[in-house]
PDB file of N, CA and C in Angstrom:
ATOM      1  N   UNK A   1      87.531  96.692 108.977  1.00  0.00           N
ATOM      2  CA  UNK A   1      86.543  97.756 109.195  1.00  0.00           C
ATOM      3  C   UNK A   1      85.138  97.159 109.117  1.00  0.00           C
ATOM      4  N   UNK A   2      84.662  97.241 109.929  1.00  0.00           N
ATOM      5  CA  UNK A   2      83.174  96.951 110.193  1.00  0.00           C
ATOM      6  C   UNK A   2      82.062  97.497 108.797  1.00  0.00           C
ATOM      7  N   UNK A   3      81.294  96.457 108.240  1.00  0.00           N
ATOM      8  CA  UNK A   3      80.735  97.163 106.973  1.00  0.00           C
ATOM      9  C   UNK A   3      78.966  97.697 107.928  1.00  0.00           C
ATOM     10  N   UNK A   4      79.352  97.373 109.099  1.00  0.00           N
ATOM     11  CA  UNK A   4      77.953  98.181 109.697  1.00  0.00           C
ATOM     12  C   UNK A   4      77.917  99.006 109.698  1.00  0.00           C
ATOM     13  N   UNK A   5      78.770  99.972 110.046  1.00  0.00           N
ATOM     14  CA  UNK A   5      78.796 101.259 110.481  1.00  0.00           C
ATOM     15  C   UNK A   5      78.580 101.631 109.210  1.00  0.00           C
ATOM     16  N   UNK A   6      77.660 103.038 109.439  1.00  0.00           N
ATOM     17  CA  UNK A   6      77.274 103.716 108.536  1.00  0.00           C
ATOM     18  C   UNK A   6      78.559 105.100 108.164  1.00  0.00           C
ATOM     19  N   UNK A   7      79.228 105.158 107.128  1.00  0.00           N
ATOM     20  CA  UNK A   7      80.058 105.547 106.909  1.00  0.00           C
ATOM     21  C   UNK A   7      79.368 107.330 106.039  1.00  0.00           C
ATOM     22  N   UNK A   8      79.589 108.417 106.453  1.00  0.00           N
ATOM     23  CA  UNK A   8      79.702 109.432 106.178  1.00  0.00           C
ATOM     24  C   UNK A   8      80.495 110.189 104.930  1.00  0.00           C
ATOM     25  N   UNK A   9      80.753 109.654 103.832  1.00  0.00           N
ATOM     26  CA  UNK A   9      81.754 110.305 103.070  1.00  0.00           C
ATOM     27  C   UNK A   9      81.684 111.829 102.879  1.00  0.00           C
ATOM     28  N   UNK A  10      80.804 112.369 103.140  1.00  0.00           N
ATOM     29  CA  UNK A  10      80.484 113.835 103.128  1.00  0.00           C
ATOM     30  C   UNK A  10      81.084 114.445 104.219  1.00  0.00           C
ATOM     31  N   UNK A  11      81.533 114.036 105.199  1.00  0.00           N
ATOM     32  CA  UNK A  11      82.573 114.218 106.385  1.00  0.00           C
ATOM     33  C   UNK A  11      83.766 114.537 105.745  1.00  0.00           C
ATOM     34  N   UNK A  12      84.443 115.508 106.024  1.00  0.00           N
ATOM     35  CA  UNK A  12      85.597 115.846 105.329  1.00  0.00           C
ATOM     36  C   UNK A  12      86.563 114.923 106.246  1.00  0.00           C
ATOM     37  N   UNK A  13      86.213 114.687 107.095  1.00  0.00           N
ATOM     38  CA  UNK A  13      87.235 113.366 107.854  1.00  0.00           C
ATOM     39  C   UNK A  13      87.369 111.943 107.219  1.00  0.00           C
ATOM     40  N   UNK A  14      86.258 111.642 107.504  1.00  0.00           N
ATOM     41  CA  UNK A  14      85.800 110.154 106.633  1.00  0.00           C
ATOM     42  C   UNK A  14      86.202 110.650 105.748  1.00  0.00           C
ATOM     43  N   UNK A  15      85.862 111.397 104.689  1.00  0.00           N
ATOM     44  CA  UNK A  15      86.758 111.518 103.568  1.00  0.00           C
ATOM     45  C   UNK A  15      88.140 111.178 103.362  1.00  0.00           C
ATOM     46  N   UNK A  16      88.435 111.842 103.767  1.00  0.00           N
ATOM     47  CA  UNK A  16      89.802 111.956 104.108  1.00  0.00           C
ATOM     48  C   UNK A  16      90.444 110.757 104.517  1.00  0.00           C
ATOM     49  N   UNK A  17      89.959 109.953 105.388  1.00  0.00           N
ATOM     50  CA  UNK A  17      90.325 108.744 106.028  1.00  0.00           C
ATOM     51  C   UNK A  17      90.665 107.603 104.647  1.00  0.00           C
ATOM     52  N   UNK A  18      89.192 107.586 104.059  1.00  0.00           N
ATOM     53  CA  UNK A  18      88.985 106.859 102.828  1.00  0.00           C
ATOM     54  C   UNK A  18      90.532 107.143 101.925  1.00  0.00           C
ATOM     55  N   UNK A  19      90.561 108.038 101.427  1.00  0.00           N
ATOM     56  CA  UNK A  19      91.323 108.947 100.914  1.00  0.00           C
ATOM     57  C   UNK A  19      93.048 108.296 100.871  1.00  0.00           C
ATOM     58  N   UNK A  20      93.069 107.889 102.106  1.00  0.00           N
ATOM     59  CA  UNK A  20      94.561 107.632 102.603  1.00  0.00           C
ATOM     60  C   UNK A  20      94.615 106.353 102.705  1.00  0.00           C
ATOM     61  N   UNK A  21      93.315 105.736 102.779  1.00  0.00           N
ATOM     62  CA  UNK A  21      93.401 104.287 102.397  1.00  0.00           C
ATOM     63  C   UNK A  21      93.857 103.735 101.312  1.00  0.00           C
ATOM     64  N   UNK A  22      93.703 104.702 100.378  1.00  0.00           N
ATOM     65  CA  UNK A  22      93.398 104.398  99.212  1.00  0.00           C
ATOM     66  C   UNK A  22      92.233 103.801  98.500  1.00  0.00           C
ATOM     67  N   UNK A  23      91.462 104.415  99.110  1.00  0.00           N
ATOM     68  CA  UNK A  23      90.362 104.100  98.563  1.00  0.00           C
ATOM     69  C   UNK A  23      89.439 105.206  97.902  1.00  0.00           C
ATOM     70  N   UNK A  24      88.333 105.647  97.537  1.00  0.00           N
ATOM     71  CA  UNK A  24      87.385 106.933  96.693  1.00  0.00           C
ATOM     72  C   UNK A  24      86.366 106.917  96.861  1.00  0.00           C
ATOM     73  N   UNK A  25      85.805 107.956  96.469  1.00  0.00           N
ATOM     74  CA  UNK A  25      84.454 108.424  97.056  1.00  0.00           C
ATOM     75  C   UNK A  25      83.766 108.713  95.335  1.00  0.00           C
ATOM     76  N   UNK A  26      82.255 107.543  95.338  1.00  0.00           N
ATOM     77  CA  UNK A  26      81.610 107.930  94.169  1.00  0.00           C
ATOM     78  C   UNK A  26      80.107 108.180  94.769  1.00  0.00           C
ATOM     79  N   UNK A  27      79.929 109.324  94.502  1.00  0.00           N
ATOM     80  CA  UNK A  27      78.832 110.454  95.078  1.00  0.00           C
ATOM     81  C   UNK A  27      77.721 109.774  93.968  1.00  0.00           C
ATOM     82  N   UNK A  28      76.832 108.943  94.921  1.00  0.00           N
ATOM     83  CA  UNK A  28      75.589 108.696  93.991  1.00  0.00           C
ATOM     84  C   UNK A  28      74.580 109.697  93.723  1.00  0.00           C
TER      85      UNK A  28
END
């Protein structure tokens, strides 16, 4: 995954995507 792209976690998609990666979302 490209670390350019500006990634959206507030997207309930991107979320979600993250999510199933296994990966998390820490809301600065």
């Amino acid at each position: 995954i490209p670390l350019s792209i500006d990634h959206k976690p507030n997207r309930s998609d991107e979320r979600r995507r993250i999510e199933d990666a296994g990966g998390f979302i820490i809301w600065a």
